[in-house]
Protein backbone atom coordinates (compact mmCIF):
# COMPACT_ATOMS: atom_id res chain seq x y z
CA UNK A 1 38.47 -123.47 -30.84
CA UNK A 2 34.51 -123.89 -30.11
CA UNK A 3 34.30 -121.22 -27.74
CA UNK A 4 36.67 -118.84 -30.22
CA UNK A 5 34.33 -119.72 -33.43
CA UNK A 6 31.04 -118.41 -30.89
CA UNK A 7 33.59 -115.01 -29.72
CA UNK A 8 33.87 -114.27 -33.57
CA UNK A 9 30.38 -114.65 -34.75
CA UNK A 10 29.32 -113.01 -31.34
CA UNK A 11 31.30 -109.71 -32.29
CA UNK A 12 30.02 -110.10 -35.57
CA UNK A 13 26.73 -109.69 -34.82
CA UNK A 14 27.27 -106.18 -33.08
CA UNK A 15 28.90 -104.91 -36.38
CA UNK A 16 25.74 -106.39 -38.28
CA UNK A 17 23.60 -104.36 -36.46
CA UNK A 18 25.00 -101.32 -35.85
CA UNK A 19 25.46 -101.20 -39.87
CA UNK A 20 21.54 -101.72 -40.05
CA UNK A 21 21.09 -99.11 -37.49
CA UNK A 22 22.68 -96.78 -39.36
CA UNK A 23 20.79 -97.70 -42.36
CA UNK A 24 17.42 -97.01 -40.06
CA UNK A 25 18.71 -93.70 -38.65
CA UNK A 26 18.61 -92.56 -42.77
CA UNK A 27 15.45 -93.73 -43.24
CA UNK A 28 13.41 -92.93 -40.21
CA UNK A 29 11.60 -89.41 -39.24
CA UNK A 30 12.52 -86.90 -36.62
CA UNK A 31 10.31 -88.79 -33.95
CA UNK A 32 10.58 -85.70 -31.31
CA UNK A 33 8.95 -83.06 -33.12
CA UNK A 34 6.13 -82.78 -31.21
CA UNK A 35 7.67 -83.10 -27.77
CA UNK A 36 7.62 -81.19 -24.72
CA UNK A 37 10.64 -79.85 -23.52
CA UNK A 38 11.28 -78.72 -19.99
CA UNK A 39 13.21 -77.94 -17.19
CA UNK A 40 14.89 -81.26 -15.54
CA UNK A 41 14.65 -80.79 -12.00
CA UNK A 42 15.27 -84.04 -10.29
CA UNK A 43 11.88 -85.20 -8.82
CA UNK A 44 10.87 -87.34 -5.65
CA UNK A 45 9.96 -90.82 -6.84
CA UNK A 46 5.93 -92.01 -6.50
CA UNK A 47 4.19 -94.49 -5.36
CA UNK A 48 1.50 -95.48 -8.03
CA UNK A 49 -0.91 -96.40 -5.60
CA UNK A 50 -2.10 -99.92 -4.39
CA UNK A 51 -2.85 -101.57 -7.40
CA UNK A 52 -0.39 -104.89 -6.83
CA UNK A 53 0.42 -104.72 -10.38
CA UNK A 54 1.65 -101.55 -11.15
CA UNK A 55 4.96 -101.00 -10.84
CA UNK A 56 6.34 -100.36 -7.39
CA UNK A 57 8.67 -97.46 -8.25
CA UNK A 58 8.91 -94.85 -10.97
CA UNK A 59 6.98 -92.01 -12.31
CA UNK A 60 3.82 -91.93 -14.26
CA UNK A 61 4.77 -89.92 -17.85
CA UNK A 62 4.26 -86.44 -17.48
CA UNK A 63 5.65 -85.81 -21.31
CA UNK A 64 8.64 -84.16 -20.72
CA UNK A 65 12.44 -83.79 -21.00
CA UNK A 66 14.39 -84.86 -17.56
CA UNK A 67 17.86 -85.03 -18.31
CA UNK A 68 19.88 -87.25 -15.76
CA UNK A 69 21.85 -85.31 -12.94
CA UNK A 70 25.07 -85.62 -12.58
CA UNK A 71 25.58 -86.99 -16.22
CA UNK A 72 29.36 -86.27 -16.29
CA UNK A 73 30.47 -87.46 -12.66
CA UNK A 74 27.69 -90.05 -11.47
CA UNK A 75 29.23 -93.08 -10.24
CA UNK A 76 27.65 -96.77 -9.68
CA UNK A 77 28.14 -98.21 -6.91
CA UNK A 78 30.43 -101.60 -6.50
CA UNK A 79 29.13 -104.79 -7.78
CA UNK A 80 26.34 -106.46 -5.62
CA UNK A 81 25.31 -102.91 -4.52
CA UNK A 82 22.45 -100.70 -5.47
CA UNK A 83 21.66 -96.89 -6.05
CA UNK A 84 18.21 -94.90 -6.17
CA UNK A 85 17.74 -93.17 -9.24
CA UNK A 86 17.90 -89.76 -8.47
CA UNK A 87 15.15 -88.41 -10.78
CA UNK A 88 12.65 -91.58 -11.63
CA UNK A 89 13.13 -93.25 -8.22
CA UNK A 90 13.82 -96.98 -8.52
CA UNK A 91 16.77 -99.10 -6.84
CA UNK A 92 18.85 -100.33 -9.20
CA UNK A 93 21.71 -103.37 -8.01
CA UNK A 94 25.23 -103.52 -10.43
CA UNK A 95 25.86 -107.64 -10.64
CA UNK A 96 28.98 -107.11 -12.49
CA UNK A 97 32.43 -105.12 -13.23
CA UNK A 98 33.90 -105.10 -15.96
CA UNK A 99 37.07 -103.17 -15.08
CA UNK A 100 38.11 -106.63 -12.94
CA UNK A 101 35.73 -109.48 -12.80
CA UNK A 102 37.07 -111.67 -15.63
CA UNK A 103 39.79 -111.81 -18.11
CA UNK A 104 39.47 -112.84 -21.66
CA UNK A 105 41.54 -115.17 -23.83
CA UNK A 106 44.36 -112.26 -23.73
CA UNK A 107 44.62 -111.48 -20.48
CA UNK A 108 42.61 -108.32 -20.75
CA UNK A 109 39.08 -108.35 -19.02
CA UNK A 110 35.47 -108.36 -20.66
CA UNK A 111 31.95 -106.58 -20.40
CA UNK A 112 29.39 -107.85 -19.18
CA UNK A 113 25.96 -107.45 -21.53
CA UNK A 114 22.27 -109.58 -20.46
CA UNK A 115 22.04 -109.97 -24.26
CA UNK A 116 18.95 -109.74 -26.41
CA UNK A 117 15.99 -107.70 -24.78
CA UNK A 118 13.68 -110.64 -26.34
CA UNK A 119 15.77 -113.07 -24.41
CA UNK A 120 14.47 -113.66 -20.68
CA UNK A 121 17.40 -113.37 -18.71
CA UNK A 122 15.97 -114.25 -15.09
CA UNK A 123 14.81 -117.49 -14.24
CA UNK A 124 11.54 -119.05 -13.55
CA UNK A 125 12.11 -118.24 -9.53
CA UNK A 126 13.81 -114.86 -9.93
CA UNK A 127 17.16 -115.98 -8.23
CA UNK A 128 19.25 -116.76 -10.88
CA UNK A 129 20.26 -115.10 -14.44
CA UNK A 130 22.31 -115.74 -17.23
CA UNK A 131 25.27 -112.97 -18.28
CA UNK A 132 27.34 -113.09 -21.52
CA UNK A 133 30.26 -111.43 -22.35
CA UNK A 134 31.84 -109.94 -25.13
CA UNK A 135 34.34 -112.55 -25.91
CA UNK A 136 30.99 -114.96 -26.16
CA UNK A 137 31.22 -116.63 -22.63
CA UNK A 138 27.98 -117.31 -20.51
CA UNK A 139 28.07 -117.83 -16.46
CA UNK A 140 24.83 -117.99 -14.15
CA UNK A 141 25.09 -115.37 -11.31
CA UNK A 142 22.19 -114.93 -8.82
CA UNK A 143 20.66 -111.71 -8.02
CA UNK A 144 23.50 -110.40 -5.76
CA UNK A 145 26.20 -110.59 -8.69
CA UNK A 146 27.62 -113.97 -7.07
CA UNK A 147 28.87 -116.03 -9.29
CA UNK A 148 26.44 -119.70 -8.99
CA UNK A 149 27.81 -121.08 -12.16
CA UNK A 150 31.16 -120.14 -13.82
CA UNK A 151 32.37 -120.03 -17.23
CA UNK A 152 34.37 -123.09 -16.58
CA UNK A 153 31.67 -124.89 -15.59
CA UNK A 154 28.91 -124.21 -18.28
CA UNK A 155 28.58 -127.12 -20.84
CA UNK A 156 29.45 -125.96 -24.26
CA UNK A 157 27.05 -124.91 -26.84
CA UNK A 158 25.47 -123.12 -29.79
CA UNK A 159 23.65 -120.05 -29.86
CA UNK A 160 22.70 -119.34 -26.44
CA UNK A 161 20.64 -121.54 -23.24
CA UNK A 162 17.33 -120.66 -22.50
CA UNK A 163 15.54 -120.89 -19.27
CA UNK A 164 12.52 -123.15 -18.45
CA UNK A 165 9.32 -121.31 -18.25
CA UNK A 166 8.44 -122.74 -14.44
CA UNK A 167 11.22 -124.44 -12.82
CA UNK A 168 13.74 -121.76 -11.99
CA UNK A 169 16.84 -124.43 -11.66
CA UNK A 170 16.35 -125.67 -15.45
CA UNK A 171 17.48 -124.24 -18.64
CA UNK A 172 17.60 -126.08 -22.08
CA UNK A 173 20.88 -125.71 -24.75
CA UNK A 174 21.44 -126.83 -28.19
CA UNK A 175 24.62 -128.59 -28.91
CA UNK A 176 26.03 -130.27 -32.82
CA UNK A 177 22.33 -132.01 -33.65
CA UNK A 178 21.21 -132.20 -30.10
CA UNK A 179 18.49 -130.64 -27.35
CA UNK A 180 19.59 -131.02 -23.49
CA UNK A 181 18.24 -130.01 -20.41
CA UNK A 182 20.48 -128.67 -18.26
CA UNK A 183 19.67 -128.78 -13.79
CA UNK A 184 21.62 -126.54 -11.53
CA UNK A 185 22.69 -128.20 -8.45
CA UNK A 186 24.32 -126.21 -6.33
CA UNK A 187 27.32 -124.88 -8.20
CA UNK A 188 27.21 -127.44 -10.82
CA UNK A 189 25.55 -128.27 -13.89
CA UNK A 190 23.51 -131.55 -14.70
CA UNK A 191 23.07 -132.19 -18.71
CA UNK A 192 20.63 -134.87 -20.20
CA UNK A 193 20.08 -135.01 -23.88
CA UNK A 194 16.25 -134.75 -24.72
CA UNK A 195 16.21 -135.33 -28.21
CA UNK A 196 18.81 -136.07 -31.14
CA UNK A 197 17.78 -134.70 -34.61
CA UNK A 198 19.22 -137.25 -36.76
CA UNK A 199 17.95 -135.47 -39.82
CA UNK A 200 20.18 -132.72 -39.37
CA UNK A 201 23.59 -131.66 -39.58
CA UNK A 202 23.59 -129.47 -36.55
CA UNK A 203 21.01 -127.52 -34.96
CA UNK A 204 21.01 -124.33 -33.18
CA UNK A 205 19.13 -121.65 -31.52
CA UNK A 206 19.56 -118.39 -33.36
CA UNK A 207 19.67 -114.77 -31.78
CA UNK A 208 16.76 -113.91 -30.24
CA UNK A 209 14.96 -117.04 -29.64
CA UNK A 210 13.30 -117.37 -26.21
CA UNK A 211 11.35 -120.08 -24.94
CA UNK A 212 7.52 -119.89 -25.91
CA UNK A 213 4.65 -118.05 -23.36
CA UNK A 214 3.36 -121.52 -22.45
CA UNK A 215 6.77 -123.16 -21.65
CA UNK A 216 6.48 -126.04 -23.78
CA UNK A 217 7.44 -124.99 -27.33
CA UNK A 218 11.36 -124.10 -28.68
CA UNK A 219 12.84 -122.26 -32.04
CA UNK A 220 15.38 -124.13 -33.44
CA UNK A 221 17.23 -124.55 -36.58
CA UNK A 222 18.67 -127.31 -38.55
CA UNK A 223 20.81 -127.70 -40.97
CA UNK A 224 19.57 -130.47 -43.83
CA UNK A 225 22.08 -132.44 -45.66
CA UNK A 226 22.09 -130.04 -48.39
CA UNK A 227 23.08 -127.05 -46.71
CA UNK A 228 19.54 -125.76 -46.59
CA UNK A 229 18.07 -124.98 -43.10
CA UNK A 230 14.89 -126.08 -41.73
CA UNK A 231 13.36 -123.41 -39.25
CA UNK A 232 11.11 -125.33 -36.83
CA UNK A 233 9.07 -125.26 -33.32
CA UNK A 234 9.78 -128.37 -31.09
CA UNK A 235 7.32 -129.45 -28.50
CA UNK A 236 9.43 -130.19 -25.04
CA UNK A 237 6.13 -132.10 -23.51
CA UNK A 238 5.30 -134.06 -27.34
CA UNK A 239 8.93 -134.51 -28.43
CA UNK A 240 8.00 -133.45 -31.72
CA UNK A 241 8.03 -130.60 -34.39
CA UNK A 242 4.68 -128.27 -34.43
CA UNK A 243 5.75 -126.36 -37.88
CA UNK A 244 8.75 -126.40 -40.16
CA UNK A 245 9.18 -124.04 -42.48
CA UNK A 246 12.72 -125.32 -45.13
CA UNK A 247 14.53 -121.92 -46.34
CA UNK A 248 15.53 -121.68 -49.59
CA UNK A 249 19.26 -120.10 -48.56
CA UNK A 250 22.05 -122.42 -48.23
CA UNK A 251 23.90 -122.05 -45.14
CA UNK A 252 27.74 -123.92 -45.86
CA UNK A 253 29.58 -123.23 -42.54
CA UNK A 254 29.06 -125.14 -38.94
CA UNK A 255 25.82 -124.12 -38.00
CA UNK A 256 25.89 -125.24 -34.42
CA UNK A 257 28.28 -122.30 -33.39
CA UNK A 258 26.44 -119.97 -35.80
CA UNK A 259 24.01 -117.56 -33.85
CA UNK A 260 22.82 -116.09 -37.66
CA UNK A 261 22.66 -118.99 -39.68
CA UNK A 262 22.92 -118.33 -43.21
CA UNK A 263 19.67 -115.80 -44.25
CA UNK A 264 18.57 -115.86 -40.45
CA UNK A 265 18.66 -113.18 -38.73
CA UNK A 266 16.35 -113.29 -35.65
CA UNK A 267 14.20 -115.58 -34.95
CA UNK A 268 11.32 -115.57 -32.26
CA UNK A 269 7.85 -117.10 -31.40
CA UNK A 270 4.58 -115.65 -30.73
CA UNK A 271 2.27 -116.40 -28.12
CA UNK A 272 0.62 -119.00 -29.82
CA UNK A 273 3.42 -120.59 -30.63
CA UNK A 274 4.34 -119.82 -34.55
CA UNK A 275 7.53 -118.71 -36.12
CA UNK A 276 8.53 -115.14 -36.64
CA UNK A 277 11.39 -114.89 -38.92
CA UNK A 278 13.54 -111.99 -39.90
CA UNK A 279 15.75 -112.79 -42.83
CA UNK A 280 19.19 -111.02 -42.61
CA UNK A 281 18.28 -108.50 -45.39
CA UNK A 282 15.18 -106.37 -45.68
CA UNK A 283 13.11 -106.50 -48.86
CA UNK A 284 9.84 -107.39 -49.77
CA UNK A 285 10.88 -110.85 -50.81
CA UNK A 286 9.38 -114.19 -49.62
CA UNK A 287 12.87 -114.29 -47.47
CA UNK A 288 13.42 -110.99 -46.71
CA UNK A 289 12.06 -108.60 -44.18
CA UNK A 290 10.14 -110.19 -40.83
CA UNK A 291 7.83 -112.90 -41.95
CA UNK A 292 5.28 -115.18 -39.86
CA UNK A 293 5.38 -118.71 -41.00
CA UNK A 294 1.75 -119.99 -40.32
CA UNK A 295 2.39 -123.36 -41.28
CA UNK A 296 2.03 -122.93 -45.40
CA UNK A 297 2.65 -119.32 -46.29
CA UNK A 298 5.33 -116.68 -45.26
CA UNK A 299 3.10 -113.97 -44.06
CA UNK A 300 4.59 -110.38 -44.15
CA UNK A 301 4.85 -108.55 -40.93
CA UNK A 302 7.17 -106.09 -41.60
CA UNK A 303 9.53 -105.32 -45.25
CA UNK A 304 11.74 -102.93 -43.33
CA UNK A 305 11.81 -104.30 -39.58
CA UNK A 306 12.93 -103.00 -36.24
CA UNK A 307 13.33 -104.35 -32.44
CA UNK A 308 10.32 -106.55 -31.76
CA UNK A 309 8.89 -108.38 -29.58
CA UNK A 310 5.55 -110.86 -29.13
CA UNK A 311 3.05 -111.70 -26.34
CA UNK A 312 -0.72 -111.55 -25.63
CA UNK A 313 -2.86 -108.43 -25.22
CA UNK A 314 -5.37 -108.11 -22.52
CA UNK A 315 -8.32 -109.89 -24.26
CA UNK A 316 -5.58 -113.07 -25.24
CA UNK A 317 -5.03 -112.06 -28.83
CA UNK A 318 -1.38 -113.12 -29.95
CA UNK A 319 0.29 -109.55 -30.85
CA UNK A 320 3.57 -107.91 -32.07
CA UNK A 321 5.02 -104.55 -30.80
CA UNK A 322 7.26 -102.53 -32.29
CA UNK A 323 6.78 -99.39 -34.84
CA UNK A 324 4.85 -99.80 -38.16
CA UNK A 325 3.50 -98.18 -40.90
CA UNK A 326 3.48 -97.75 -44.34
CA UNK A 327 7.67 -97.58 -44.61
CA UNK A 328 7.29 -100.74 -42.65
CA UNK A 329 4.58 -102.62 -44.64
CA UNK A 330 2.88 -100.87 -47.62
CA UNK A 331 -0.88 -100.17 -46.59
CA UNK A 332 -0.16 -99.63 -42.42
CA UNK A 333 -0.95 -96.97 -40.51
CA UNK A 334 0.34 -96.21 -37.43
CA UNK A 335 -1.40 -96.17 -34.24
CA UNK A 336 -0.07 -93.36 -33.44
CA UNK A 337 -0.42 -89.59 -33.90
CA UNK A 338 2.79 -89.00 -34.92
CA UNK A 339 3.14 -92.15 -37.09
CA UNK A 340 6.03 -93.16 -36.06
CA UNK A 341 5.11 -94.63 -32.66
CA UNK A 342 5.45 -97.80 -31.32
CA UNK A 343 2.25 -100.02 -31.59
CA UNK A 344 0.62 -103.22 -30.44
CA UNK A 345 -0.65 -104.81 -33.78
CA UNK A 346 -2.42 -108.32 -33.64
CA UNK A 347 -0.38 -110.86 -35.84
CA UNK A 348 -3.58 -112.71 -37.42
CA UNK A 349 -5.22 -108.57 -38.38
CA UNK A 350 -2.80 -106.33 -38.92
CA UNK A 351 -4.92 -103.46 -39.55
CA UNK A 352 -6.30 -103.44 -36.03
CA UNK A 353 -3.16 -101.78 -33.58
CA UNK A 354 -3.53 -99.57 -30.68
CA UNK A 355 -0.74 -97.09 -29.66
CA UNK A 356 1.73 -98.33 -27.07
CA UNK A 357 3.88 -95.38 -26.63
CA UNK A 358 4.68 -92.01 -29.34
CA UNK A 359 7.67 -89.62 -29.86
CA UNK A 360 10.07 -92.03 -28.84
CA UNK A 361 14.08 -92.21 -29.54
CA UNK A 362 15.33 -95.66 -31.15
CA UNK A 363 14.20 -98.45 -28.73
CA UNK A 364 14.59 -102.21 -27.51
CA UNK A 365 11.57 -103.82 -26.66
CA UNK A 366 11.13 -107.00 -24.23
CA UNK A 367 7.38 -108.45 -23.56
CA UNK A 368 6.35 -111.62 -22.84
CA UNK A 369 2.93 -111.36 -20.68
CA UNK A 370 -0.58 -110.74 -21.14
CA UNK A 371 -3.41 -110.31 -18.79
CA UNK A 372 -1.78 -111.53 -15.87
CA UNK A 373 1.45 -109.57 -16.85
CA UNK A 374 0.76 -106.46 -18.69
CA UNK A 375 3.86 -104.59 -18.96
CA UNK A 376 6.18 -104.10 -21.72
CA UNK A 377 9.55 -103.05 -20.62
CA UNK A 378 11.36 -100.35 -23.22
CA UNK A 379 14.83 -99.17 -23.29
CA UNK A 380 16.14 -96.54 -25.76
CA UNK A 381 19.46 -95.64 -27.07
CA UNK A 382 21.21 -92.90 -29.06
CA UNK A 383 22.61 -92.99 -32.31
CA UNK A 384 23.61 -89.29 -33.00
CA UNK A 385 27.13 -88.01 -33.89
CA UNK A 386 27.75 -85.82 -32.17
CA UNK A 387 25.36 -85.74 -29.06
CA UNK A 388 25.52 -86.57 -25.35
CA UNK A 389 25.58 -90.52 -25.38
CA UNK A 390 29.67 -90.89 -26.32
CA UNK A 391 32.32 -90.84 -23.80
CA UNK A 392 33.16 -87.91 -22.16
CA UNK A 393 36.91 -87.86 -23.51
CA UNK A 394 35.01 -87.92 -26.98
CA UNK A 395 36.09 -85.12 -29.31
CA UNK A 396 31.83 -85.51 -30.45
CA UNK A 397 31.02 -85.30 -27.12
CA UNK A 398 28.34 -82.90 -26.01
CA UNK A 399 26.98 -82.19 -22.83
CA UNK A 400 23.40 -82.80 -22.24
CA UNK A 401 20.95 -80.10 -22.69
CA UNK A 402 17.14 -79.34 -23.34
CA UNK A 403 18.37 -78.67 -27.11
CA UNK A 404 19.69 -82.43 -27.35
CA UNK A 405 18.34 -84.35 -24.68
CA UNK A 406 15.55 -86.10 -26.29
CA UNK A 407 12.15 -87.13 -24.57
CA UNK A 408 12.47 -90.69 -22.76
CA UNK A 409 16.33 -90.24 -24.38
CA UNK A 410 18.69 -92.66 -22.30
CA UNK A 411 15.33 -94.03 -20.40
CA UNK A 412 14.07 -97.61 -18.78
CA UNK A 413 9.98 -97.25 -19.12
CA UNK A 414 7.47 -100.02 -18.38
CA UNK A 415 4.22 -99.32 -20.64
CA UNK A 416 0.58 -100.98 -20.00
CA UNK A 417 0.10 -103.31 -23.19
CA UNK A 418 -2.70 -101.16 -24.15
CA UNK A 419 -0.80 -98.28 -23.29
CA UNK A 420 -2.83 -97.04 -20.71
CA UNK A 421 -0.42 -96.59 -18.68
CA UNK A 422 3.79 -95.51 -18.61
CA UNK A 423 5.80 -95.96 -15.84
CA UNK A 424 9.81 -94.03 -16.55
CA UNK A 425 11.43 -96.23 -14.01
CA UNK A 426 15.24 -95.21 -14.09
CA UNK A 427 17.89 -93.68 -16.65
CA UNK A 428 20.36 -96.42 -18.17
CA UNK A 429 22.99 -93.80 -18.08
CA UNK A 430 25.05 -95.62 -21.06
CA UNK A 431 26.88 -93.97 -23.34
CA UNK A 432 25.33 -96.07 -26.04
CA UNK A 433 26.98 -94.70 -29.36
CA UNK A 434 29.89 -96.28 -28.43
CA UNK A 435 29.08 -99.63 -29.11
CA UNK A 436 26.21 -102.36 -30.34
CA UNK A 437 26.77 -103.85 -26.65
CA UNK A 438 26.27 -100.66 -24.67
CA UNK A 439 22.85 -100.16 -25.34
CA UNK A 440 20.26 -101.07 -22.75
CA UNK A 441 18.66 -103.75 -24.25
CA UNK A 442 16.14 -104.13 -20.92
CA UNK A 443 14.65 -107.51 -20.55
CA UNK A 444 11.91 -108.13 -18.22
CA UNK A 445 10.93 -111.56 -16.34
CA UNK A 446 8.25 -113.89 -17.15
CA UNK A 447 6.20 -112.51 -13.76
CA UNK A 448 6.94 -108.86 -14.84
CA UNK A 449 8.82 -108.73 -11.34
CA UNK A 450 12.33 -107.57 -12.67
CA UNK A 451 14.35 -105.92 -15.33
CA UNK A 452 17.40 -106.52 -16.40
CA UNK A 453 19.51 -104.28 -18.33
CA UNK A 454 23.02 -103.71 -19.35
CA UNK A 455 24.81 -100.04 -19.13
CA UNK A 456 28.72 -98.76 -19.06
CA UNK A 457 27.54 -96.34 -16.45
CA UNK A 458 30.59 -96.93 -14.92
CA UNK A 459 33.34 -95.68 -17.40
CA UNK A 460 31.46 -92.22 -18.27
CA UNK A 461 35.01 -90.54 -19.24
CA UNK A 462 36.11 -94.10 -21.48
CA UNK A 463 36.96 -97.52 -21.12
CA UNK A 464 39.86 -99.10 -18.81
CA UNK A 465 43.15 -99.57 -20.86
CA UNK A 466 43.06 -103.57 -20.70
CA UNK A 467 39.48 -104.24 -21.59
CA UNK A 468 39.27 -106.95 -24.06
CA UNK A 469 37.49 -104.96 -26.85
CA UNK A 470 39.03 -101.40 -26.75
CA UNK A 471 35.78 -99.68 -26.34
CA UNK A 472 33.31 -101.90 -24.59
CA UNK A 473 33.12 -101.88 -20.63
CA UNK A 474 29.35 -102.42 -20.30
CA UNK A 475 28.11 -104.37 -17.15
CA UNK A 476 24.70 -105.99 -15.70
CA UNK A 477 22.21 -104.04 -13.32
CA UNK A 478 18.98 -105.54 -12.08
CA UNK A 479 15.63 -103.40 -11.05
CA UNK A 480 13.27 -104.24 -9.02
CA UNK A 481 9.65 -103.08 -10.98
CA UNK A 482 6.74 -105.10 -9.11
């Protein structure tokens, strides 16, 4: 019954957010106009020279339109196998198949998705990862697609584990109104409870929530006594709560299997360690829209919000990226000449932003780095009907051309966090309209190393027959990026 509670609320997410989507594909600007369109010939992949921390494959943006070869009839290889872009260059290993890996509930078998890009889905040592599927199950696989810890074996909780910042065999988990570490031992799990919040109800930690930069701080929430919830950053190394902020939305169900609690819809942490909040409805209300909770006011970041993410910049300021202006927050501009761009903004000045990346389709962003890790991995995703990212069979199927194929359209890019630099390392080849769970949503490791990204490459034409949710068949692939 736990595990079918987390399946429900996991599927209801996707609906939540492809209904905002569409709400944002009203509201936002053409965001191509200005790009260069091109010929696609496929290209020989480049070196980027010897800097150690540039990426190790890829090529550097040259502004313009490659559409993926083979779009109709490309193939992935099995699982635990890897294939060379053809056009951008980098290796890129399937972990998972969705066709016959696992079976659901019902018999029928699931996809395979590395969740939210704001979510680290490596571990600390870059061996191990975690991979959810669609009827809410997590497993640990390493970085061969083997299967290290199975669903069976995984202790039960809410929302979803988080890895430890520097030991790669520890991950933490919320369970009813308790925080545990979790070990791996071989192909077991050992669970020790760290802390048990009396004061609440049940605690959980909500969509999105990673562990902090430095390692040592958590996003939780609770659940009082009277239904409100108290959003708050626990301290792993003091054992106690850094800043609380109490909503003023009731939340009446169980919250511990509830990965949007009541009026939460996100919830993340910056780099130094406060909470970003985005309420389930946009608004310019004190609980609506992406606010920063700074420890006595609800500070607003964004009114009508986007994909996100936080980090340093190269001089240590805590930052946001993700696209704003005035739409976003009245009185922004946008760093970028388009103004619709994606930007690095810093969180205590908001004024002050420098462009990250312009002319870009709608996106997923992961960061979590500064000086010593730089790069921002970005994924992108379609949401046009009709166009070229639906199944084949698709009666709004079209095949790509230079009229429809968008710049950086269907694209994995790693981008210098003061956008000095972009690096188009692969295309995700998913056909992305056809579900919330099919987009990219790239997440790159702590040490900027790896990327991990989720695609139904596989099924170009349409889903198996006996796949658990009729049109979801996504699975796992890991790139190798430094």
């Amino acid at each position: 019954m736990r595990v079918f509670g987390k399946a429900i609320i996991f599927l209801g997410a996707s609906l939540f957010v492809i209904l905002a989507l569409r709400e944002l594909q009203q509201r936002h600007l053409d965001p191509l106009a200005a790009a260069d369109r091109t010929s696609a010939s496929p290209l020989q992949s480049t070196r980027p020279g010897e800097d150690a921390d540039r990426p190790i494959c890829g090529l550097r943006d040259d502004k313009k339109v490659h559409i993926p070869s083979n779009w109709e009839s490309f193939a992935p290889p099995p699982a635990g196998q890897s294939y060379i872009d053809p056009v951008f260059g980098c290796s890129l290993k399937r972990l998972t198949d969705s066709s016959k890996d696992e079976n659901a509930w019902d018999g029928k078998h699931v996809a395979f998705m590395n969740y939210y890009s704001s979510l680290t889905a490596i571990n600390a040592s870059d061996t191990m990862l975690f991979i959810v599927s669609n009827d809410g199950i997590w497993r640990i696989k390493d970085v061969n697609g083997k299967v290290i810890i199975p669903p069976s074996k995984m202790p039960a909780f809410g929302g979803h584990p988080i890895w430890a910042a520097f030991d790669g065999n520890i991950f933490y988990f919320a369970s009813k109104n308790s925080l545990y570490e979790a070990t791996v031992r071989g192909t077991y799990v050992k669970t020790r409870a760290l802390h048990v919040f009396d004061e609440y109800r049940g605690i959980v930690s909500p969509d999105a929530a990673d562990l902090s930069q430095d390692g040592d701080h958590i996003a939780l929430v609770g659940q009082t006594s009277n239904n409100t919830l108290d959003v708050f950053v626990w301290s792993l190394s003091k054992q106690a709560k850094t800043s609380v902020y109490t909503t003023s939305c009731a939340f009446n169900g169980t919250i511990d299997i509830a990965a949007q609690p009541g009026c939460i819809h996100k919830l993340q942490l910056t780099a130094d360690n406060l909470l970003d909040i985005q309420f389930t409805e946009d608004g310019a209300g004190p609980e609506q829209g992406l606010r920063l909770w700074n420890g006595s006011a609800l500070v607003p970041l964004q009114n009508k919000t986007s994909h996100y993410d936080t980090g340093y910049d190269l001089n240590l300021n805590s930052v946001f990226v993700t696209q704003n202006n005035g739409k976003s927050l009245p009185n922004l501009t946008n760093a970028c000449s388009s103004g619709w761009g994606i930007d690095v903004r810093l969180l205590h000045k908001l004024q002050s932003a420098t462009c990250l990346l312009d002319h870009q389709p709608y996106w997923h962003i992961s960061y979590r780095g500064g000086p010593s890790q730089p790069w921002v991995a970005v994924s992108f995703f379609d949401s046009r009907i009709p166009g070229p990212e639906l199944f084949s069979k698709d009666s709004n199927y079209r095949m790509p051309t230079l009229s429809n194929w968008q710049l950086y359209e269907g694209e994995l890019l790693l981008v210098r966090i003061d956008g000095a630099e972009i690096y188009r390392l692969a295309h995700t080849r998913s056909r992305s309209i056809e579900s919330y769970w099919a987009q990219p949503h790239a997440a790159i490791s702590r040490d900027g190393k790896y990327v991990v990204l989720t695609s139904n490459m596989a099924f170009s034409n349409g889903c198996p027959v006996d796949m658990h949710v009729a049109n979801e068949c996504s699975d796992v692939y890991l790139v190798k990026v430094r």
